[in-house]
Structure formats: structure tokens, C-alpha cells
PDB file of N, CA and C in Angstrom:
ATOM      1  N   UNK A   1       0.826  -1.193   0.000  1.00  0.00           N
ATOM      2  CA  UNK A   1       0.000   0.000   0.000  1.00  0.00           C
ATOM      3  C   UNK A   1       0.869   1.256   0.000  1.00  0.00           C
ATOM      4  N   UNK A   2       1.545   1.464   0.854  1.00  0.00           N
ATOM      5  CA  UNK A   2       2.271   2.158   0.838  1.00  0.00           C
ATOM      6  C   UNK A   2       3.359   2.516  -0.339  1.00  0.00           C
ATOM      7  N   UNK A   3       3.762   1.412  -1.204  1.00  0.00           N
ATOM      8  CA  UNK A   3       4.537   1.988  -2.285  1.00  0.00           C
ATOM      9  C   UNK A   3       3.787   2.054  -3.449  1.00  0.00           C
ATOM     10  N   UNK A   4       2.287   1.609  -3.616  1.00  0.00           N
ATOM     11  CA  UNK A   4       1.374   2.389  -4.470  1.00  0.00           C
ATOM     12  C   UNK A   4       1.117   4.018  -4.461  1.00  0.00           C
ATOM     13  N   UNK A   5       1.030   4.363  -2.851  1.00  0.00           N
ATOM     14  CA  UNK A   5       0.647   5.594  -2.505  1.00  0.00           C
ATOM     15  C   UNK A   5       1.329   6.490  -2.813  1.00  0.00           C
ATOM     16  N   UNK A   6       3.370   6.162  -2.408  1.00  0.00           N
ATOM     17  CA  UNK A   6       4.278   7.012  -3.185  1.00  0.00           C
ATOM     18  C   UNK A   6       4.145   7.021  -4.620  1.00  0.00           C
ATOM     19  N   UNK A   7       4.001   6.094  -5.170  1.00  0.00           N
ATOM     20  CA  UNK A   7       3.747   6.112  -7.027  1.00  0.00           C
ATOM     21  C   UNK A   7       2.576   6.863  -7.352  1.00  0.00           C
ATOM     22  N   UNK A   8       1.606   6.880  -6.644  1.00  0.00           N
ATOM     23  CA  UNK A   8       0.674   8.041  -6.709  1.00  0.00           C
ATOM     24  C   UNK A   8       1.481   9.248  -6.753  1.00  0.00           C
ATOM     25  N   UNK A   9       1.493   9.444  -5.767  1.00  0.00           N
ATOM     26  CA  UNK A   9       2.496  11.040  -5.420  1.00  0.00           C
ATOM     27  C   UNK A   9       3.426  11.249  -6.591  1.00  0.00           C
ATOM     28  N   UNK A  10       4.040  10.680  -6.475  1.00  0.00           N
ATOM     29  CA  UNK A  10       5.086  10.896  -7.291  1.00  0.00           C
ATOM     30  C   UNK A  10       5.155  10.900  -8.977  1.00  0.00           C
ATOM     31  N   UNK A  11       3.422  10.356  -8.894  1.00  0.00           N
ATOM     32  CA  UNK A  11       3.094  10.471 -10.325  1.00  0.00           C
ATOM     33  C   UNK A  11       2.492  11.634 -10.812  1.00  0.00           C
ATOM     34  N   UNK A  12       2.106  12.051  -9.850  1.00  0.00           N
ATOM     35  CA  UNK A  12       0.922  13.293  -9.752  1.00  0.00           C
ATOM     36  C   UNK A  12       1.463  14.265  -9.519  1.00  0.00           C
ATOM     37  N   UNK A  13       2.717  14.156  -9.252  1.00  0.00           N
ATOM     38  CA  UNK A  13       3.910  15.127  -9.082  1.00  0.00           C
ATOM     39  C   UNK A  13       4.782  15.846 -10.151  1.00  0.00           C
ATOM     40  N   UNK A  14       4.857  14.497 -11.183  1.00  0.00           N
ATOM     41  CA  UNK A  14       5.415  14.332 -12.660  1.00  0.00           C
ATOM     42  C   UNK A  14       4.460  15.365 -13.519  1.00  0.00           C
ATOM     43  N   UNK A  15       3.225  15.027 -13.106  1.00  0.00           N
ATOM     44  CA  UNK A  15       2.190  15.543 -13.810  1.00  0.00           C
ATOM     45  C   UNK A  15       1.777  17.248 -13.627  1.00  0.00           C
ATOM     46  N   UNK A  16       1.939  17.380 -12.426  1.00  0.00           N
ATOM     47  CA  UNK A  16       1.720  18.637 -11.840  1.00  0.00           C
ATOM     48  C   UNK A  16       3.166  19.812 -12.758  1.00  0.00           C
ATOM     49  N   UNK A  17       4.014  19.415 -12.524  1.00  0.00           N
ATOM     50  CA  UNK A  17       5.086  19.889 -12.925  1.00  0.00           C
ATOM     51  C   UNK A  17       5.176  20.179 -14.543  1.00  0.00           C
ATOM     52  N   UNK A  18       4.885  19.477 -15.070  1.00  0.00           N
ATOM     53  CA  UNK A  18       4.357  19.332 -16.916  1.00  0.00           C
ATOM     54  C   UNK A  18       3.889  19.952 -16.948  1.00  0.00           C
ATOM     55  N   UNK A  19       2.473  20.097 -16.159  1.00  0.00           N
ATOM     56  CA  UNK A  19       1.169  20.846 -17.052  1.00  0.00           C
ATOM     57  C   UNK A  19       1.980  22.343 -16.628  1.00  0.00           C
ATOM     58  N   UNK A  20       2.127  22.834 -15.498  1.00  0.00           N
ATOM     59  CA  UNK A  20       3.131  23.882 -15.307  1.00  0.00           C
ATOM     60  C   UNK A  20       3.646  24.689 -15.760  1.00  0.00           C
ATOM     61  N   UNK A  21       5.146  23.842 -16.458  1.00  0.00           N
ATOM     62  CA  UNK A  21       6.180  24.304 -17.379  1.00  0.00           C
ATOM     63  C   UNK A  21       5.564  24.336 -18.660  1.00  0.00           C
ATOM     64  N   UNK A  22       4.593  23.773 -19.399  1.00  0.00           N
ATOM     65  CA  UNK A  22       4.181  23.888 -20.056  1.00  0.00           C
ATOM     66  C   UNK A  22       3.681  24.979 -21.351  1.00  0.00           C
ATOM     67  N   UNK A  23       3.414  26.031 -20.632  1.00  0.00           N
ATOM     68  CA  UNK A  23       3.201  26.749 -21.150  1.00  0.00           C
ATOM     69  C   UNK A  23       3.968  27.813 -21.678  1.00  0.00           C
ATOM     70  N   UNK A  24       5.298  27.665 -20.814  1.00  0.00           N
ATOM     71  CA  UNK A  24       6.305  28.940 -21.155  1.00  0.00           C
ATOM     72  C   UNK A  24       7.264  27.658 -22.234  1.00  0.00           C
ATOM     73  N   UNK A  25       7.032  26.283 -21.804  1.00  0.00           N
ATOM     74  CA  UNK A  25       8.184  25.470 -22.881  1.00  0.00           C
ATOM     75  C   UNK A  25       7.600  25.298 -24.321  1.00  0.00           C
ATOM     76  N   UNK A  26       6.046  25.402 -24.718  1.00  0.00           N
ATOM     77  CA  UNK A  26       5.531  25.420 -25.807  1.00  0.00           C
ATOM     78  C   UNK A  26       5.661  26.990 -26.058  1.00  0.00           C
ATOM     79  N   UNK A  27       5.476  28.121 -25.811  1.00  0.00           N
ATOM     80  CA  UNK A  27       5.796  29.275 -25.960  1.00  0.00           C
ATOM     81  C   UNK A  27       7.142  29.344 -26.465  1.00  0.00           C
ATOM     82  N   UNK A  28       8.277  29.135 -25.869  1.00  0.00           N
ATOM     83  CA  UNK A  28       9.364  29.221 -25.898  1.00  0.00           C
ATOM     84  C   UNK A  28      10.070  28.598 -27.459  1.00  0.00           C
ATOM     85  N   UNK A  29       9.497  27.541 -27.212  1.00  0.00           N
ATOM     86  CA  UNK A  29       9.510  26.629 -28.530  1.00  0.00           C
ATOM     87  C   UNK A  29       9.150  27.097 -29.938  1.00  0.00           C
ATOM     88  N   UNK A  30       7.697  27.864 -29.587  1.00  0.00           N
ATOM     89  CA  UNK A  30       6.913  28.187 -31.080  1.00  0.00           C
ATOM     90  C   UNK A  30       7.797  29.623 -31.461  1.00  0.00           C
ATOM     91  N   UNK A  31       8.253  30.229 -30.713  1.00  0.00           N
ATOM     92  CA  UNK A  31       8.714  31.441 -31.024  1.00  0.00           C
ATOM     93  C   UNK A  31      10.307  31.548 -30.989  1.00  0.00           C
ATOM     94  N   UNK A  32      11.398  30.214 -30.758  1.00  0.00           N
ATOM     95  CA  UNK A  32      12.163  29.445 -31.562  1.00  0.00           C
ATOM     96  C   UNK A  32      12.202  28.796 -32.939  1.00  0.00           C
ATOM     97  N   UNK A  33      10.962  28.627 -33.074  1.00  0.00           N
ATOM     98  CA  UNK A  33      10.949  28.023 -34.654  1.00  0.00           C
ATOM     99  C   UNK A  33      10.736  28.660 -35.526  1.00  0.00           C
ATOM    100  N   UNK A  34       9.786  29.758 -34.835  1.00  0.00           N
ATOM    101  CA  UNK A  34       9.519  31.135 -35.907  1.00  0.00           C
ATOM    102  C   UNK A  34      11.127  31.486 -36.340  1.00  0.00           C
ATOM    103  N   UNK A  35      11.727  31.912 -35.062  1.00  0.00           N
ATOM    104  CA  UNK A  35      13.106  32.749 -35.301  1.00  0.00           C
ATOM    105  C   UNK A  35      14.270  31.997 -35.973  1.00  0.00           C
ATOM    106  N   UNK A  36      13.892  30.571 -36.069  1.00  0.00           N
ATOM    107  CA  UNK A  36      14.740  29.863 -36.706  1.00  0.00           C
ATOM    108  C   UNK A  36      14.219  29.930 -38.202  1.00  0.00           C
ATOM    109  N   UNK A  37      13.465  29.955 -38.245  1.00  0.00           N
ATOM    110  CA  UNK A  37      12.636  30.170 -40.188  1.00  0.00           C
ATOM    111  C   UNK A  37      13.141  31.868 -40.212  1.00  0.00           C
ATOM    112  N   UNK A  38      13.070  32.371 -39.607  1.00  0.00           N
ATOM    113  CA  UNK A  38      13.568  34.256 -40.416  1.00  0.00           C
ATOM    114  C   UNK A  38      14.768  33.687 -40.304  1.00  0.00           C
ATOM    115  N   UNK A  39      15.355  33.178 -39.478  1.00  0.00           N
ATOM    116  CA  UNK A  39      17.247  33.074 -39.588  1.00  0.00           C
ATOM    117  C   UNK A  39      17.070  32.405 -40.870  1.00  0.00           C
ATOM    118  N   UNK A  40      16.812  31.306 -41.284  1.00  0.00           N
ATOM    119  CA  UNK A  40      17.254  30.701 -42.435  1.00  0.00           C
ATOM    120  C   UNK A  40      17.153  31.739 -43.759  1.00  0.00           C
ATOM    121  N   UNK A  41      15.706  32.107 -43.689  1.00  0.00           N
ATOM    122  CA  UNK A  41      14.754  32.948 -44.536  1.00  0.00           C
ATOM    123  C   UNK A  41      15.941  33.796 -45.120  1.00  0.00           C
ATOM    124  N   UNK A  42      16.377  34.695 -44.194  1.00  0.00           N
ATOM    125  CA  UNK A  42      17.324  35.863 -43.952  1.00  0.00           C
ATOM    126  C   UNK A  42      18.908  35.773 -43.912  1.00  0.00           C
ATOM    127  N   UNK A  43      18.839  34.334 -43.960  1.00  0.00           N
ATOM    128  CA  UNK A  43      20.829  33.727 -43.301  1.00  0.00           C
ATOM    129  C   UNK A  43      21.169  34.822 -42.792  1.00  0.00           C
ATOM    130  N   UNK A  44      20.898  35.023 -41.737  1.00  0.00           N
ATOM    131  CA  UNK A  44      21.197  35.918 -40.160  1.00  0.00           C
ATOM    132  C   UNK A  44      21.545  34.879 -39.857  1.00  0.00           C
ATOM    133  N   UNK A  45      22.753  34.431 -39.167  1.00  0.00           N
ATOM    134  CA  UNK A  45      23.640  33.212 -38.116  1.00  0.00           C
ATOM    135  C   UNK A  45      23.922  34.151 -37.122  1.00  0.00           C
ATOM    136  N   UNK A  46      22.907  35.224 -36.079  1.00  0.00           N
ATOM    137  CA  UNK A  46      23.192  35.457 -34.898  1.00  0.00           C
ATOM    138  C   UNK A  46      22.621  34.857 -33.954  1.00  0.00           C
ATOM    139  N   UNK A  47      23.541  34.019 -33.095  1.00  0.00           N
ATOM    140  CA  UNK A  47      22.705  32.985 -31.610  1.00  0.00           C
ATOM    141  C   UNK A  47      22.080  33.635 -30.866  1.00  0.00           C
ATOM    142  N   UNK A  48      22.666  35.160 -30.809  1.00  0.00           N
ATOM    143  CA  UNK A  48      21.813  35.517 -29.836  1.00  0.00           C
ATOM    144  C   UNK A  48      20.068  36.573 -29.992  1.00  0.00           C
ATOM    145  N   UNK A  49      20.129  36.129 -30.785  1.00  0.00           N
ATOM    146  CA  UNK A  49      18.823  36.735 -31.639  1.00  0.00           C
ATOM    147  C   UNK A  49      17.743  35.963 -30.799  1.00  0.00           C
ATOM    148  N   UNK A  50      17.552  34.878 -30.570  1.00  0.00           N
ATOM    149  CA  UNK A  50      16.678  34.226 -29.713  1.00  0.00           C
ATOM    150  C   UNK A  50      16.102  34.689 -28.410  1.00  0.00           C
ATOM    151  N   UNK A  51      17.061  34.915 -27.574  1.00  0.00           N
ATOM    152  CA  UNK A  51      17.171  35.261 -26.040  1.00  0.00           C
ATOM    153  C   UNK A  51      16.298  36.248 -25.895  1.00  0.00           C
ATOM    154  N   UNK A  52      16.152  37.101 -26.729  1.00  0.00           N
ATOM    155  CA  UNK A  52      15.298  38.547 -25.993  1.00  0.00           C
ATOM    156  C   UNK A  52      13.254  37.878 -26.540  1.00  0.00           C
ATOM    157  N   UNK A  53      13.173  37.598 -27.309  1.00  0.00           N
ATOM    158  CA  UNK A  53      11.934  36.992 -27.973  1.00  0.00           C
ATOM    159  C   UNK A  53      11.466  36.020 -26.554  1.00  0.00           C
ATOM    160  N   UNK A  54      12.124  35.077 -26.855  1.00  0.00           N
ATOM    161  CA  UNK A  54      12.283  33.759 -25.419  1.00  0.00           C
ATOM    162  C   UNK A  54      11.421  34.357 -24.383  1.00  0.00           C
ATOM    163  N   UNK A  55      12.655  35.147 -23.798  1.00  0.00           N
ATOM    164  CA  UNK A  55      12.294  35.888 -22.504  1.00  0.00           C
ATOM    165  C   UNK A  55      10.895  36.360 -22.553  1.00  0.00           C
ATOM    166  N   UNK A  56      10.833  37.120 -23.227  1.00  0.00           N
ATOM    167  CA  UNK A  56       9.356  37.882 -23.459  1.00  0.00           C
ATOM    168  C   UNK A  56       8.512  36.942 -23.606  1.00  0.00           C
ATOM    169  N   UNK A  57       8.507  35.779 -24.380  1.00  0.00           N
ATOM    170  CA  UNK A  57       7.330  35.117 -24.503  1.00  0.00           C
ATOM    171  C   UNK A  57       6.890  34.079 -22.974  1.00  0.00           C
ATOM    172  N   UNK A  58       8.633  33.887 -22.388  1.00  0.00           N
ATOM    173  CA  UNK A  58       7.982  33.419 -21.326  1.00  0.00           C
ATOM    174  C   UNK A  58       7.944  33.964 -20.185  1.00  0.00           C
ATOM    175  N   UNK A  59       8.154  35.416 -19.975  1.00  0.00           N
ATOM    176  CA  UNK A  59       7.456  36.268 -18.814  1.00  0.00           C
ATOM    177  C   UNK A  59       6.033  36.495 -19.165  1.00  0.00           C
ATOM    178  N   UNK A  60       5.424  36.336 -20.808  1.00  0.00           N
ATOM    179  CA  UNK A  60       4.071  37.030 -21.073  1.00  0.00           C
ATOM    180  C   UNK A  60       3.171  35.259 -20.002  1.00  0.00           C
ATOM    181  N   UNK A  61       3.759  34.150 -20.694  1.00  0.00           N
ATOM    182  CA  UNK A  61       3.294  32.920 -20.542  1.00  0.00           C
ATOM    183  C   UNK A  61       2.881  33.385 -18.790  1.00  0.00           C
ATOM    184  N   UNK A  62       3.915  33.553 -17.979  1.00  0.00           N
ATOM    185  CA  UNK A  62       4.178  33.124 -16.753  1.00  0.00           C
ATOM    186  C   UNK A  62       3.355  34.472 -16.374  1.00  0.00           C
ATOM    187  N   UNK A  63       2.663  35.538 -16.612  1.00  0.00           N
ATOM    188  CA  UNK A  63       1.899  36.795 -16.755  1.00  0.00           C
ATOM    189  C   UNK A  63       0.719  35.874 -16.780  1.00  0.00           C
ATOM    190  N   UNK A  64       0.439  35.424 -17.916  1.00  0.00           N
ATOM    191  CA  UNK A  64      -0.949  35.232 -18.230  1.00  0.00           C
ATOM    192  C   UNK A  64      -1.455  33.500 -17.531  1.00  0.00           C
ATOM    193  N   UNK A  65      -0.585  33.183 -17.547  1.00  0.00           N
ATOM    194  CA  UNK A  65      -1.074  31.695 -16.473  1.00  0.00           C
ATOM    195  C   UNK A  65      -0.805  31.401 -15.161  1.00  0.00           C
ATOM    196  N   UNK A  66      -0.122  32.564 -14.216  1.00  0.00           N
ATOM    197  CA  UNK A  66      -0.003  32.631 -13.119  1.00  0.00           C
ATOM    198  C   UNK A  66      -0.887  31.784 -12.274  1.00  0.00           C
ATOM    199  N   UNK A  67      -2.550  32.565 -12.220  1.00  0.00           N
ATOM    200  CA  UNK A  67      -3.847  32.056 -11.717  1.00  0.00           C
ATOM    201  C   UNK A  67      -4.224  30.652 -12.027  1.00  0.00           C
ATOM    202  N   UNK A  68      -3.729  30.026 -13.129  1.00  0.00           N
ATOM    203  CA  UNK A  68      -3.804  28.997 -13.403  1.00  0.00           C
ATOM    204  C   UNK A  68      -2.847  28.110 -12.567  1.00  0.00           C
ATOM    205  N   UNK A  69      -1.702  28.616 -12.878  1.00  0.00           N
ATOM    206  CA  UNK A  69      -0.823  27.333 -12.410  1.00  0.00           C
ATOM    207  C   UNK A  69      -0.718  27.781 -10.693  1.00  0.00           C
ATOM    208  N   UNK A  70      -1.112  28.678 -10.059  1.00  0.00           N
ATOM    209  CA  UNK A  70      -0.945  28.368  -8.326  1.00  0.00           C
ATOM    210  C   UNK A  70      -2.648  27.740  -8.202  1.00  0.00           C
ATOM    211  N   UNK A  71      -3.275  27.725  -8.700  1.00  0.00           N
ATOM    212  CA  UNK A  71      -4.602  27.042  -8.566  1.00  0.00           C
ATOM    213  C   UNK A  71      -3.861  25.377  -8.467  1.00  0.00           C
ATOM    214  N   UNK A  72      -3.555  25.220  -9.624  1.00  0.00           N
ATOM    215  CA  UNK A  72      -2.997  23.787  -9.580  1.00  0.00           C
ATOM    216  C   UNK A  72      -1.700  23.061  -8.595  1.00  0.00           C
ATOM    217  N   UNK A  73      -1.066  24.391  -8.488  1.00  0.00           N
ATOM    218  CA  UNK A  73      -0.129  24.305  -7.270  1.00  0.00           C
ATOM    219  C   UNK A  73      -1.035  23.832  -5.818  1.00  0.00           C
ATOM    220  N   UNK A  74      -1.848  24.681  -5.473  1.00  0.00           N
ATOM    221  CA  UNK A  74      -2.465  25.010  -4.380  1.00  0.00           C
ATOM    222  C   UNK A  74      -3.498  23.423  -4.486  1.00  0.00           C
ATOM    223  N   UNK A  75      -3.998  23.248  -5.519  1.00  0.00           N
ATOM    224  CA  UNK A  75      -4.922  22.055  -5.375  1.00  0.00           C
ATOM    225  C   UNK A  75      -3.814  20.374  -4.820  1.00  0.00           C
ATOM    226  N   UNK A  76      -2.594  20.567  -5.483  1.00  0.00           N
ATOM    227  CA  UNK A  76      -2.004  19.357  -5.337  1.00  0.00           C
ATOM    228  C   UNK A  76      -1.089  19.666  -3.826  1.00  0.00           C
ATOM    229  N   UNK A  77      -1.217  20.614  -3.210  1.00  0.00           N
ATOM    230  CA  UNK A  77      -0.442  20.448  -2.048  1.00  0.00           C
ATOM    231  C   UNK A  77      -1.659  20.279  -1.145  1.00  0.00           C
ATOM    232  N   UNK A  78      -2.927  20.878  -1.167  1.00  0.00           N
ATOM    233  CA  UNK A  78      -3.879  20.310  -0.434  1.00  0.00           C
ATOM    234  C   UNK A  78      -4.245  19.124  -0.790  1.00  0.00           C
ATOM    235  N   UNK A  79      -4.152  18.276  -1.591  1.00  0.00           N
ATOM    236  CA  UNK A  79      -4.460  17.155  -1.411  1.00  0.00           C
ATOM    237  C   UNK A  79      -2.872  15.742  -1.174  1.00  0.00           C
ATOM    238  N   UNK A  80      -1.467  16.845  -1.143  1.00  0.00           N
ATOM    239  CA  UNK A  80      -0.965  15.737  -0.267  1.00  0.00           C
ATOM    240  C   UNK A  80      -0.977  15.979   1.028  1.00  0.00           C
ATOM    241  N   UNK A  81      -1.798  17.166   1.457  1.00  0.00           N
ATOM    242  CA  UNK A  81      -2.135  17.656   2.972  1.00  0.00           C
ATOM    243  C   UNK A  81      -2.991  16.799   3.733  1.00  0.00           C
ATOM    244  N   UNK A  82      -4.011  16.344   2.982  1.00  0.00           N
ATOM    245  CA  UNK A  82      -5.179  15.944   2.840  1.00  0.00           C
ATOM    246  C   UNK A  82      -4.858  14.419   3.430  1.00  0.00           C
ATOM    247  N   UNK A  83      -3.715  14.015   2.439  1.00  0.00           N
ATOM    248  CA  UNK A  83      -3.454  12.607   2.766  1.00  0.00           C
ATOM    249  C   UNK A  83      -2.657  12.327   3.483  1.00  0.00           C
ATOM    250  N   UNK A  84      -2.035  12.957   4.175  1.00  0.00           N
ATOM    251  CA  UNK A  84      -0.939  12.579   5.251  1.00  0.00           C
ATOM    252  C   UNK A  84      -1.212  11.961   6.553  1.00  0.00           C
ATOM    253  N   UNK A  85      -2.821  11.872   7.081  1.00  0.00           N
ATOM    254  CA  UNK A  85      -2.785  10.574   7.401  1.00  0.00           C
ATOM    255  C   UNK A  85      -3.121   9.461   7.215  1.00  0.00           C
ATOM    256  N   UNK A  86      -3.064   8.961   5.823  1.00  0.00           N
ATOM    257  CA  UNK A  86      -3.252   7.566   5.568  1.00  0.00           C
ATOM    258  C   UNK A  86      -1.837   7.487   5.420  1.00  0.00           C
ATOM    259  N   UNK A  87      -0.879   8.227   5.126  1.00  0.00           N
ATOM    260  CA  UNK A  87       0.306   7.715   5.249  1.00  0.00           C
ATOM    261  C   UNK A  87       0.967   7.827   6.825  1.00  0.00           C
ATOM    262  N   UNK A  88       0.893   7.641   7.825  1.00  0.00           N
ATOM    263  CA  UNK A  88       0.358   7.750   9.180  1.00  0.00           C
ATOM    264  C   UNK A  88       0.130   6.840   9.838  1.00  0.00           C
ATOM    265  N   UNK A  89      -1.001   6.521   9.031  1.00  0.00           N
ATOM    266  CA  UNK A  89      -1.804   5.457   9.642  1.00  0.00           C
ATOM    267  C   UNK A  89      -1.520   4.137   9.200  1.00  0.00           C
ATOM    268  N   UNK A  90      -1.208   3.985   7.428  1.00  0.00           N
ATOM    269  CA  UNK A  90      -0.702   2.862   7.206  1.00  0.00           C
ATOM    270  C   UNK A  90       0.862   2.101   7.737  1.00  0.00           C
ATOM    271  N   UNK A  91       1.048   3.434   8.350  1.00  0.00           N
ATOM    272  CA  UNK A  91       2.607   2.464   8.516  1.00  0.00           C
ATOM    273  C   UNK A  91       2.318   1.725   9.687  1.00  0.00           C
TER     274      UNK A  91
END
């Protein structure tokens, strides 16, 4: 029981963390591929052409899904709050 319960956790943990990052790593990504198509488009070979776009897209991400992701924060720490004594009790 008990090492189901950690595989719970720890799955739901995996999961929590994904949906998360998510949004600034698909952001980050789509507006990498853009800048990689004008680099080619353009043969501009500057690396650092990326970094300022990036940033911006993932402070806008982390702006606009804040409310989202401490909702989901806040839901998964109350519910390993929630369960701490069946892990307690089962031992």
C-alpha cells in the first residue's frame, strides 16, 4: 500500500510539474521556430537573436497563467495535505 501511494504522489507530481512548465516550454519553442525560419529565410547566423523573444514570450506565458498554475499548485499540495494521514496510519 504504501509503495502504491508514493507512485501516486510521485506520479501526480510528474504531472503537476508538466502541465506547469508547459506553457512557457511550448511558448518558448513556437517562437524558436519562428526565429529559426527568419534566420534561415534571412541567413542571419546570430545565436543571440533568440534570447530577448524567449524571454518575453515566457514572462508574457508566466503573466498570463499565473492564476492557473498556483490554482494547480495550491490544489495538489492540499491534497498531499489531505493525505498525510493515511500515510500515518498505514505504517
Amino acid at each position: 500500500m504504501e509503495s502504491e501511494f508514493a507512485n501516486d504522489i510521485i506520479q501526480d507530481g510528474v504531472k503537476v510539474a508538466l502541465m506547469i512548465a508547459s506553457p512557457m516550454l511550448i511558448g518558448a519553442l513556437l517562437i524558436g521556430i519562428l526565429i529559426s525560419i527568419f534566420q534561415a529565410v534571412t541567413q542571419i547566423n546570430e545565436q543571440t537573436l533568440t534570447f530577448i523573444p524567449k524571454i518575453l514570450i515566457i514572462a508574457g506565458a508566466l503573466i498570463i497563467f499565473a492564476p492557473w498554475m498556483t490554482d494547480v499548485l495550491t490544489n495538489y499540495t492540499k491534497d498531499i495535505i489531505i493525505n498525510i494521514p493515511k500515510v500515518v496510519l498505514n505504517r
